[in-house]
C-alpha atoms as a PDB file:
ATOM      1  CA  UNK A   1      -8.880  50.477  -9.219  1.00  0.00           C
ATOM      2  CA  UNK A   2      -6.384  51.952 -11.691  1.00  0.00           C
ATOM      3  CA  UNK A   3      -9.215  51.816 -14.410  1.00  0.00           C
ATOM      4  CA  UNK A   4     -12.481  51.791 -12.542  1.00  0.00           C
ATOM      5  CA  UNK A   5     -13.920  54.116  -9.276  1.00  0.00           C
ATOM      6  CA  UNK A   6     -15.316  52.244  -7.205  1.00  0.00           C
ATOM      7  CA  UNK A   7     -17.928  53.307  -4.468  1.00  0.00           C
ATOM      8  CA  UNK A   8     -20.509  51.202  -1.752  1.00  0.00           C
ATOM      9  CA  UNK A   9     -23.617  51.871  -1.375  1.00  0.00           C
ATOM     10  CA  UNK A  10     -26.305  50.654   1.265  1.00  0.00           C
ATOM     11  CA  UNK A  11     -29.533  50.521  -1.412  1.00  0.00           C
ATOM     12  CA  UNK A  12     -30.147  51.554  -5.370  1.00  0.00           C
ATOM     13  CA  UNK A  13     -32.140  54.051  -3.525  1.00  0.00           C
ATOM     14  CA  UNK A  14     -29.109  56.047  -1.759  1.00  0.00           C
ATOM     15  CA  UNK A  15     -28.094  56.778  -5.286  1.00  0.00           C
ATOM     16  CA  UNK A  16     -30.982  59.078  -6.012  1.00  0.00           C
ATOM     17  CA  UNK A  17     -30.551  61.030  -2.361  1.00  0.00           C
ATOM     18  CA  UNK A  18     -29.802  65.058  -3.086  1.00  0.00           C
ATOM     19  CA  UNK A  19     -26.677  66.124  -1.189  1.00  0.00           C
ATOM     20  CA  UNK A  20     -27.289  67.976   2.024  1.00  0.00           C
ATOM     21  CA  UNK A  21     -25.611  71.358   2.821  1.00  0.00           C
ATOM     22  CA  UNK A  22     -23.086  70.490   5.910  1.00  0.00           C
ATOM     23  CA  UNK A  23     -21.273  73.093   7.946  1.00  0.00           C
ATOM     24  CA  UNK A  24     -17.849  73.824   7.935  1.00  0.00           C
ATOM     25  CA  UNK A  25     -16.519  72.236  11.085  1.00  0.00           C
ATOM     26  CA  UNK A  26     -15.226  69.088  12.170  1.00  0.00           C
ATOM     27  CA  UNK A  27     -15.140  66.876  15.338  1.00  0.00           C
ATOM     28  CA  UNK A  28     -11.585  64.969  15.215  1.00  0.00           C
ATOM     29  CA  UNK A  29     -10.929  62.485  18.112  1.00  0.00           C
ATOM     30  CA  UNK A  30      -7.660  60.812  18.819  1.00  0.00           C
ATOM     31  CA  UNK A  31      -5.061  59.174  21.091  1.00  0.00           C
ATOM     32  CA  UNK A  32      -7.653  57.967  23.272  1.00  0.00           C
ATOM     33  CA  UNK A  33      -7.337  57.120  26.905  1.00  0.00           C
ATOM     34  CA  UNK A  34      -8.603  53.712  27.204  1.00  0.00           C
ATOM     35  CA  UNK A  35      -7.459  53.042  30.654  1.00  0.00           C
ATOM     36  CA  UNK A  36      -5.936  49.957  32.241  1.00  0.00           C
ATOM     37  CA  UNK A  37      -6.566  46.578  30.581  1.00  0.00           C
ATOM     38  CA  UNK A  38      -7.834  43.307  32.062  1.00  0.00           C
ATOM     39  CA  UNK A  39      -5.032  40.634  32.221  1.00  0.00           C
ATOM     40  CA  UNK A  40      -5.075  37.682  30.039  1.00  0.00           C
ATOM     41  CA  UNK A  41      -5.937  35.218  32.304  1.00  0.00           C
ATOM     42  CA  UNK A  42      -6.135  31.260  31.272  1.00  0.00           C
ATOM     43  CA  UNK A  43      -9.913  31.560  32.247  1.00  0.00           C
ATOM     44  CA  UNK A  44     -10.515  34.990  30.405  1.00  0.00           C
ATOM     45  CA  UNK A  45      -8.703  34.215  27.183  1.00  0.00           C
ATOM     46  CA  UNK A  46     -11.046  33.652  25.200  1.00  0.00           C
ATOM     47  CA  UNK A  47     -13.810  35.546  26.303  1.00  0.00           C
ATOM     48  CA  UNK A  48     -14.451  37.963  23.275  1.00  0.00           C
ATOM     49  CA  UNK A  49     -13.681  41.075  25.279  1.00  0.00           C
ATOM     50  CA  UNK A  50     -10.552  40.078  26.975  1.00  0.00           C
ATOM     51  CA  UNK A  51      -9.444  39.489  23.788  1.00  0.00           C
ATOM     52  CA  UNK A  52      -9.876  43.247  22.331  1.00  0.00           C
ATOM     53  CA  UNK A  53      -6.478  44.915  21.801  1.00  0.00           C
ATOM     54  CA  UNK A  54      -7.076  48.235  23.184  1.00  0.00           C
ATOM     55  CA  UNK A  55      -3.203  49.414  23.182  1.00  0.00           C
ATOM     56  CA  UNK A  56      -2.563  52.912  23.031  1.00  0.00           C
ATOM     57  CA  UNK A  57      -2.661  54.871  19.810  1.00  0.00           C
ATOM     58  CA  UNK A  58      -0.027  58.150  20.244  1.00  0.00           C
ATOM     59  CA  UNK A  59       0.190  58.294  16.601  1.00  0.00           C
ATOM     60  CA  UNK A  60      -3.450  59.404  16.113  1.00  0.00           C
ATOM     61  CA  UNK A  61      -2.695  62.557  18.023  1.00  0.00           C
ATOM     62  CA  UNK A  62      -0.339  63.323  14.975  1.00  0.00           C
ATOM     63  CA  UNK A  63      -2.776  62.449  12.645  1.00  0.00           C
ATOM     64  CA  UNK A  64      -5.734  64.531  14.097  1.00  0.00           C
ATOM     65  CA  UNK A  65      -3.649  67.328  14.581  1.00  0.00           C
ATOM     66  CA  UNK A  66      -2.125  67.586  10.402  1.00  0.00           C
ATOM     67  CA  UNK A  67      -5.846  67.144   9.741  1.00  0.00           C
ATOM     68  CA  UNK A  68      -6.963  70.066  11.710  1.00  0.00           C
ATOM     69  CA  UNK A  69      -4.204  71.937  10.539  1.00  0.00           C
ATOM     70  CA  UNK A  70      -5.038  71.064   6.354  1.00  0.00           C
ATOM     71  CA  UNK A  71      -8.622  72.061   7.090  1.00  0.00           C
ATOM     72  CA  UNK A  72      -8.145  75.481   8.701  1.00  0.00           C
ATOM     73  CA  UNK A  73      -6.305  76.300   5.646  1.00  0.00           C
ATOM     74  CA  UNK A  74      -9.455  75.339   3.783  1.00  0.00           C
ATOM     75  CA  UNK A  75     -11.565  77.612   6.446  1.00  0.00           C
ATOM     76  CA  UNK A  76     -12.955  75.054   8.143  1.00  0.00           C
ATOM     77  CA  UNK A  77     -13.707  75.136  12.045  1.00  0.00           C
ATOM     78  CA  UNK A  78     -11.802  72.172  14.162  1.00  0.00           C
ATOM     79  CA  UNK A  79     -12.067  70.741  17.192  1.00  0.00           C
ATOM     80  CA  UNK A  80      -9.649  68.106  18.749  1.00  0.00           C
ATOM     81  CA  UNK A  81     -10.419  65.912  21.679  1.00  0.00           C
ATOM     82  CA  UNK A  82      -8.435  63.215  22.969  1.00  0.00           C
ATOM     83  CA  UNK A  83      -7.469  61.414  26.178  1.00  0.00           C
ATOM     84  CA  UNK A  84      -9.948  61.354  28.926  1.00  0.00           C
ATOM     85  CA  UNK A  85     -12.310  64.053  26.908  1.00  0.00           C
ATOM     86  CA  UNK A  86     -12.386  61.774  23.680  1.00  0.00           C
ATOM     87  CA  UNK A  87     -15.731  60.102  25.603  1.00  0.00           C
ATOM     88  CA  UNK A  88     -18.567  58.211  24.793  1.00  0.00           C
ATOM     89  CA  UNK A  89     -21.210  60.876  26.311  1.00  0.00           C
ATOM     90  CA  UNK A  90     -19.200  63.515  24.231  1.00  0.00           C
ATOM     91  CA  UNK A  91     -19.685  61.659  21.079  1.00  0.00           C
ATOM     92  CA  UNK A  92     -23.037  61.059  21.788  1.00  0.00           C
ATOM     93  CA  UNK A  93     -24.066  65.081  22.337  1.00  0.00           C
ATOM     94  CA  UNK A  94     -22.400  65.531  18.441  1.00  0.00           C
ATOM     95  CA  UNK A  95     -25.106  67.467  16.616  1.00  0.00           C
ATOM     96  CA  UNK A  96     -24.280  66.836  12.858  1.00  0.00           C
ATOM     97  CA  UNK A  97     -20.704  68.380  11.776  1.00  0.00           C
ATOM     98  CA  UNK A  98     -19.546  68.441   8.544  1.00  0.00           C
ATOM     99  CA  UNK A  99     -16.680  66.027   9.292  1.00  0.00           C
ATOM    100  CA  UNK A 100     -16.564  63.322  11.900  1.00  0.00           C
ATOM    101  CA  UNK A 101     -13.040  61.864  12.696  1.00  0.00           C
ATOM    102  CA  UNK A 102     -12.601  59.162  14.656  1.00  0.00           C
ATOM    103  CA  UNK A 103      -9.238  57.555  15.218  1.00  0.00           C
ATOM    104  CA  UNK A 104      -9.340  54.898  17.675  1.00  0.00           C
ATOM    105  CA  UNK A 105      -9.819  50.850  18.047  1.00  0.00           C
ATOM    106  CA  UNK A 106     -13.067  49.269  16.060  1.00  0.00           C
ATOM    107  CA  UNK A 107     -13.960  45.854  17.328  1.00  0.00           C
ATOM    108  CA  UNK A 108     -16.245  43.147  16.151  1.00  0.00           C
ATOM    109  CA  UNK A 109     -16.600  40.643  18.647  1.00  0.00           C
ATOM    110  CA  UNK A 110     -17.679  37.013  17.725  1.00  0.00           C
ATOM    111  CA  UNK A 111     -20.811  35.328  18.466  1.00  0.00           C
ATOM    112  CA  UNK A 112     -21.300  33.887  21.953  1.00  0.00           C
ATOM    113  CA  UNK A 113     -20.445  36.362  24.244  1.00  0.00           C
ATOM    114  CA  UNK A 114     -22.679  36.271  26.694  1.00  0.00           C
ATOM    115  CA  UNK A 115     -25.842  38.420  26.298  1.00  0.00           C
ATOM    116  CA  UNK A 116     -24.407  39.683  23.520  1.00  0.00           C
ATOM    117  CA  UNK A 117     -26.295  37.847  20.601  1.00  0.00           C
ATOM    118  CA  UNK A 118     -27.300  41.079  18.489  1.00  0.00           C
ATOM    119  CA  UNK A 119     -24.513  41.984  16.057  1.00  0.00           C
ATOM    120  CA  UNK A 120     -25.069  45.573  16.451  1.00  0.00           C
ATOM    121  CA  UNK A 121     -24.481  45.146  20.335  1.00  0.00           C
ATOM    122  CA  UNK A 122     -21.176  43.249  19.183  1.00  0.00           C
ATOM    123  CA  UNK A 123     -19.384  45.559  17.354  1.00  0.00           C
ATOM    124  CA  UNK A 124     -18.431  49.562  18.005  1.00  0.00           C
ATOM    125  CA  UNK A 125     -15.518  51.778  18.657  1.00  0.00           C
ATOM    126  CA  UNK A 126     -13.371  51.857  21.706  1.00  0.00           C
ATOM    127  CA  UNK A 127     -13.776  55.102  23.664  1.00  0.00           C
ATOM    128  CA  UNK A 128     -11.818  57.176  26.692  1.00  0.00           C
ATOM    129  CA  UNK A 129     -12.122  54.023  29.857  1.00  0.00           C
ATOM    130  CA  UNK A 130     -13.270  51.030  27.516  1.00  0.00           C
ATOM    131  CA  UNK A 131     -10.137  48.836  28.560  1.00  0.00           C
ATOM    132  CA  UNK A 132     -11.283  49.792  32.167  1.00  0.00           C
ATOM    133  CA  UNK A 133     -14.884  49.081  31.911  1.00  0.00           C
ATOM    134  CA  UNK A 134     -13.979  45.699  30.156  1.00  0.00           C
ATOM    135  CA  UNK A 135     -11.904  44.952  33.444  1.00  0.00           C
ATOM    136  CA  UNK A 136     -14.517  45.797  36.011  1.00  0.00           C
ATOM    137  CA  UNK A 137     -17.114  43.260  33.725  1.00  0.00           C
ATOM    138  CA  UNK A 138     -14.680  40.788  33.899  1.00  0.00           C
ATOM    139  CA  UNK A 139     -14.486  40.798  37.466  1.00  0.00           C
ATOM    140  CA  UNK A 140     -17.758  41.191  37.577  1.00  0.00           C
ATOM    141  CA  UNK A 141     -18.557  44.429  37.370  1.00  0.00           C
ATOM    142  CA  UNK A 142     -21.262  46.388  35.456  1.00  0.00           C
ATOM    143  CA  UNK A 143     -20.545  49.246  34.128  1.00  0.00           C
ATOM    144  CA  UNK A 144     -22.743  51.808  33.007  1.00  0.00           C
ATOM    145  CA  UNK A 145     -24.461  50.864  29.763  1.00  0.00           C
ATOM    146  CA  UNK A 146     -24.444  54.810  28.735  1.00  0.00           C
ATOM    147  CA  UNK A 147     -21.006  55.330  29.656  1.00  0.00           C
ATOM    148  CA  UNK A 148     -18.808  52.215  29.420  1.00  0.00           C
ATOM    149  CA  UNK A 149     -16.580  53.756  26.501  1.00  0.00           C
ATOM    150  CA  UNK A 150     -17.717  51.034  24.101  1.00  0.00           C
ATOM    151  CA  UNK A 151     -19.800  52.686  21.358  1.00  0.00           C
ATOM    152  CA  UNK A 152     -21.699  50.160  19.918  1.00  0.00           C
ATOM    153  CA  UNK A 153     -22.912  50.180  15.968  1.00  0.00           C
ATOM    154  CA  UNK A 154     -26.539  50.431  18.058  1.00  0.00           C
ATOM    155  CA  UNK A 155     -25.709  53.091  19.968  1.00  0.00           C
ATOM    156  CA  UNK A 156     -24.007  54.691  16.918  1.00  0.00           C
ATOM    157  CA  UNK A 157     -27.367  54.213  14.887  1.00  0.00           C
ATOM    158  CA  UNK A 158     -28.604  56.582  17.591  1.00  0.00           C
ATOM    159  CA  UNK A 159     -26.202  59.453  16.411  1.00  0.00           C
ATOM    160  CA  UNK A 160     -27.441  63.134  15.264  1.00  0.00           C
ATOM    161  CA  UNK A 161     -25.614  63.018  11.936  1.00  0.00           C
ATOM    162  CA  UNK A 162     -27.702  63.718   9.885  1.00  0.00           C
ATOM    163  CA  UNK A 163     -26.131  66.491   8.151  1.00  0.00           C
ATOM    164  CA  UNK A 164     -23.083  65.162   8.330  1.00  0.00           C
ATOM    165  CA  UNK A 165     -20.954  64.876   5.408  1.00  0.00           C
ATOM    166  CA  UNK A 166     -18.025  62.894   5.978  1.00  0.00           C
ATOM    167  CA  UNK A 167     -17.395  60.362   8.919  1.00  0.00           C
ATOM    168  CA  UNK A 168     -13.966  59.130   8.658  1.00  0.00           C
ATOM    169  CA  UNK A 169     -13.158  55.697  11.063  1.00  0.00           C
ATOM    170  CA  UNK A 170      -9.239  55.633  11.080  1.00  0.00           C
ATOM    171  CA  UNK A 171      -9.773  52.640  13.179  1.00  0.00           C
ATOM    172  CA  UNK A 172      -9.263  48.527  12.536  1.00  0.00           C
ATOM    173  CA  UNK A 173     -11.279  46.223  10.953  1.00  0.00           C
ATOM    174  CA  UNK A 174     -14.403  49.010  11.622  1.00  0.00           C
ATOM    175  CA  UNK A 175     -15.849  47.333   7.824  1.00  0.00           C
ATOM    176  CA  UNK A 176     -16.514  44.018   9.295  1.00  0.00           C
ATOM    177  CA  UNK A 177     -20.041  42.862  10.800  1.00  0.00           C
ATOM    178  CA  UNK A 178     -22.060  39.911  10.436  1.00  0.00           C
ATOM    179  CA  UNK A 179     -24.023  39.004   7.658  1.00  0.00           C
ATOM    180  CA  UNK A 180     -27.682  38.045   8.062  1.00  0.00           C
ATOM    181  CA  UNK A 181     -29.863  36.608   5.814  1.00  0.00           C
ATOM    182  CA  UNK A 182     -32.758  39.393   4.331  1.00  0.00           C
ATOM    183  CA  UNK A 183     -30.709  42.393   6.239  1.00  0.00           C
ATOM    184  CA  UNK A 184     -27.218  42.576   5.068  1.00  0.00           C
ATOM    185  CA  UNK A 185     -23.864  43.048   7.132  1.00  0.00           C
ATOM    186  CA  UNK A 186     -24.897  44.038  10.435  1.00  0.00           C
ATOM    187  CA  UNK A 187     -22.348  46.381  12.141  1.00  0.00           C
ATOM    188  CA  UNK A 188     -20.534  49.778  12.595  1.00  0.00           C
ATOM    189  CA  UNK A 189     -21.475  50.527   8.464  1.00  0.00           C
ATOM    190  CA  UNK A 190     -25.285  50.169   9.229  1.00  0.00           C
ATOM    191  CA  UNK A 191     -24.913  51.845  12.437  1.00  0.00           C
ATOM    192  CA  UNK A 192     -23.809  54.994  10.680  1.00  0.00           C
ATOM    193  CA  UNK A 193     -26.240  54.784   7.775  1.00  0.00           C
ATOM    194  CA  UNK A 194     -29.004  54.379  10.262  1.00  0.00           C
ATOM    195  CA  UNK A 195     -27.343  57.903  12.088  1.00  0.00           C
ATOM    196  CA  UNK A 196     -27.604  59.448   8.628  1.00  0.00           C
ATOM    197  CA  UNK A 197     -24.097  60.334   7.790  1.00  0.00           C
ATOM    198  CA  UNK A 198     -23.793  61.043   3.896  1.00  0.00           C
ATOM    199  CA  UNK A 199     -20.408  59.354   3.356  1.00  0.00           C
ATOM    200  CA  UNK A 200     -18.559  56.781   5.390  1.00  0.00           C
ATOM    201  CA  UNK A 201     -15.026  55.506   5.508  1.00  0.00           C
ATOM    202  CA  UNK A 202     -14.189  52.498   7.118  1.00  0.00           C
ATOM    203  CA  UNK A 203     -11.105  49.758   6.786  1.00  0.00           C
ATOM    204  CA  UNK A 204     -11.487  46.270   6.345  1.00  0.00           C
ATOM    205  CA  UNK A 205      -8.180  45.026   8.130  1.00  0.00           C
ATOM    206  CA  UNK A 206      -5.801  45.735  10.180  1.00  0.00           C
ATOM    207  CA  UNK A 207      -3.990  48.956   9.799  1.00  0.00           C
ATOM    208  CA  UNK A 208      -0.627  50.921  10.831  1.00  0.00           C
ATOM    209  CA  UNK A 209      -0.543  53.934  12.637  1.00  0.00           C
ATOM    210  CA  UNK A 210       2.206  55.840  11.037  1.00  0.00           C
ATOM    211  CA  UNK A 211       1.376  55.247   7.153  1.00  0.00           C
ATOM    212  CA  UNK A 212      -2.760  55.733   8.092  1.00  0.00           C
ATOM    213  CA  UNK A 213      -1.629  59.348   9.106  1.00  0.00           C
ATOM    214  CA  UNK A 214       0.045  59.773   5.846  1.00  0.00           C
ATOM    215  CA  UNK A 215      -2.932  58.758   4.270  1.00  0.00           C
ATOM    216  CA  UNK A 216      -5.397  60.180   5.826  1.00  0.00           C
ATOM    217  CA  UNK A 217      -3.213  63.791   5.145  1.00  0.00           C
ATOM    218  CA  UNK A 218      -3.247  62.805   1.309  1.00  0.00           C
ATOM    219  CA  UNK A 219      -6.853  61.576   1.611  1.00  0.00           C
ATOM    220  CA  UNK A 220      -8.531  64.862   2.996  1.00  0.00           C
ATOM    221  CA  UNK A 221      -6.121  66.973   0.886  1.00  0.00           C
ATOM    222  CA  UNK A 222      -8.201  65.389  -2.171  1.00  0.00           C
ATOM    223  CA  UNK A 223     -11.237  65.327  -0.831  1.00  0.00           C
ATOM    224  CA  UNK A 224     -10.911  69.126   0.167  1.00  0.00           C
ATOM    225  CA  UNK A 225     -10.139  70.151  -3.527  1.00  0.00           C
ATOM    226  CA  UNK A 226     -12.791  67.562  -4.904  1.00  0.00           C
ATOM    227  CA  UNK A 227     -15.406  67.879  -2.771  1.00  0.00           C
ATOM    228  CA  UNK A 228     -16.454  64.263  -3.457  1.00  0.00           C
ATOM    229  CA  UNK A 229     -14.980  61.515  -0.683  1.00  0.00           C
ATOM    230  CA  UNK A 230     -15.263  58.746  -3.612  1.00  0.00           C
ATOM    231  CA  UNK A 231     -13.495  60.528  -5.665  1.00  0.00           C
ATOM    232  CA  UNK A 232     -11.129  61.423  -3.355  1.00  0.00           C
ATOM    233  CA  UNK A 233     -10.926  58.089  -2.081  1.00  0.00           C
ATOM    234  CA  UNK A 234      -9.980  56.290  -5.654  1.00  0.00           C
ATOM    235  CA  UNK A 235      -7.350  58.929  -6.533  1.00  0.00           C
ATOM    236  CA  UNK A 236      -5.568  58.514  -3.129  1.00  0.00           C
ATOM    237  CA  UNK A 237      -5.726  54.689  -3.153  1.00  0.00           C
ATOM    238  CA  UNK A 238      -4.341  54.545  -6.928  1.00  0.00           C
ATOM    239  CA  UNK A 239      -1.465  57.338  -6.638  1.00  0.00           C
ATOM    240  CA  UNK A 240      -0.751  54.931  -3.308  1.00  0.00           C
ATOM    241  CA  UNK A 241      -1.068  51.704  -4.856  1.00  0.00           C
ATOM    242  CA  UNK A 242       1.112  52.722  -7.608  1.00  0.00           C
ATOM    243  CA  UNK A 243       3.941  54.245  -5.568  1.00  0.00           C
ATOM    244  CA  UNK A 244       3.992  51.315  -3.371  1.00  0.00           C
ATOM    245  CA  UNK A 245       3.761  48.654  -5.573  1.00  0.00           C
ATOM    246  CA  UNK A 246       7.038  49.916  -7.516  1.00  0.00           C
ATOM    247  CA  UNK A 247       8.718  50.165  -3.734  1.00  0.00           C
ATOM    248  CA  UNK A 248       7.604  47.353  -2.340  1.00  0.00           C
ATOM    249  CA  UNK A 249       5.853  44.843  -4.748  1.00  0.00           C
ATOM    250  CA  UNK A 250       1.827  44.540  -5.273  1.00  0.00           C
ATOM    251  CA  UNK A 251       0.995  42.651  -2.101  1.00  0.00           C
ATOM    252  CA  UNK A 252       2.414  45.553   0.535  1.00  0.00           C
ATOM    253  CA  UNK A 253       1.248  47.661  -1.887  1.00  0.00           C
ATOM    254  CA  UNK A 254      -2.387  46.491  -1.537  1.00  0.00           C
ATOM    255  CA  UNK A 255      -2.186  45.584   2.134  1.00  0.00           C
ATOM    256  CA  UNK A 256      -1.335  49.315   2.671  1.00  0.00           C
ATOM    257  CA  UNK A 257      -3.449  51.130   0.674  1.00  0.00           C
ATOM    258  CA  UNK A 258      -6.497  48.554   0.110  1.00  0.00           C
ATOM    259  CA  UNK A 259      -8.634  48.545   3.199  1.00  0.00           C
ATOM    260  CA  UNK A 260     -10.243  51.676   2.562  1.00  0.00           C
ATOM    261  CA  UNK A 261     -13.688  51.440   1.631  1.00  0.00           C
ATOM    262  CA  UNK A 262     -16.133  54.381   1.386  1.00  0.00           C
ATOM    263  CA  UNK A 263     -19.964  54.025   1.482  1.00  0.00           C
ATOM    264  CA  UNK A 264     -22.251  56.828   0.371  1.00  0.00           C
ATOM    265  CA  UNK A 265     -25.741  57.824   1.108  1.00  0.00           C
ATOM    266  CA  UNK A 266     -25.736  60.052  -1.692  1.00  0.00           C
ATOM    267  CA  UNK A 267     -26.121  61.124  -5.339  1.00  0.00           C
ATOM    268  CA  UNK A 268     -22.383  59.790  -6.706  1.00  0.00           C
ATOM    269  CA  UNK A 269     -22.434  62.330  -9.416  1.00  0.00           C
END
């Protein structure tokens, strides 16, 4: 990455796609109320949504809230929702904005959960009373397919974006999917290509809340001046890579600053 930029794209065909004019305001979403988590029970352990660590994340609030700040400077409109408001059914009504911010829990659940053999059904984003609505179906329960707080990659193919620009998934692990044979990796990535969104930004492990907010500050920052998320993407992740790797030796270094990947619908230019 210090000598090459590197980009993803879905098809050869993306790379011929005109870039769309986008409005100037952005949807950020953060510190999300997921309500009260099912217990680990000996039974329930290894049932694939018992297993979902839907802790809080206060840190996002933070994050969401230097973003907002960095794009008014740049003009932009920006809207912050969190807690109870950071729903599904408010996700859902989005109608294309220019940025798309979603800082919260990805999941990717294995195969064999129970009625649950699509990939696209097994994999989404954790929204306000997931941890809740994973309770009630454990106990047997069913929640509201429209409004469980689990946005799955097929409900996000389903999304109005699109004109959107820039989705940005500050979450864990929201790159992974399964692969199947004649159709690719199945997941939250195909989900938002099928919505339409021009650029995507997902991570590929594991990631901590305090340095992602310092990232995601630098990360905007660049793609703000650049106007090109790859771009602004490879810059980021080298100045990062760099600094950390002098501080703390290559592996942190790339364990840090490597699970950012960026997909594009676009021309690269």
């Amino acid at each position: 990455i210090e000598d090459f930029s590197l980009e993803y794209v879905a098809s050869g065909r993306d790379l011929l796609n005109p870039s769309k004019a986008h409005r100037q305001d952005a949807r950020l979403i953060g510190n999300v109320a997921f309500g009260e988590p099912a217990k680990q029970t000996p039974v329930a352990r290894d049932r694939g949504f018992v297993s979902l660590n839907l802790s809080p994340l206060p840190g996002t609030e933070e994050e969401c809230r230097k973003l907002g700040g960095l794009l008014e400077t740049q003009n932009w409109r920006q809207h912050f929702s969190s807690g109870e408001q950071a729903s599904e059914s408010l996700v859902r009504d989005f109608q294309s904005p220019g940025i798309l911010h979603l800082a919260t829990h990805g999941f990717f659940l294995p195969k064999g959960e129970r009625g649950l053999e699509n990939p696209m059904l097994r994999s989404g984003l954790a929204l306000a009373g997931s941890a809740s609505s994973i309770k009630s179906r454990l106990a047997g329960g069913a929640p509201a397919p429209d409004g469980d707080g689990l946005l799955t990659a097929e409900e996000v193919g389903r999304l109005e974006l699109q004109e959107t620009w820039l989705v940005c998934l500050s979450s864990c692990e929201t790159g992974l999917g399964e692969v199947v044979e004649g159709e690719g990796v199945l997941g939250l990535r195909r989900g938002f290509i099928r919505s339409g969104a021009q650029n995507l930004m997902l991570t590929l492990w594991p990631i901590d809340d305090t340095q992602t907010a310092d990232f995601m500050v630098d990360f905007y920052g660049a793609c703000l001046e650049s106007r090109s998320p790859g771009r602004a993407l490879n810059k980021v992740q080298r100045d990062w890579l760099v600094r950390l790797r002098d501080e703390d030796g290559l592996a942190q270094a790339v364990f840090v600053a490597g699970p950012f990947i960026l997909t594009a619908q676009v021309d690269l230019q």
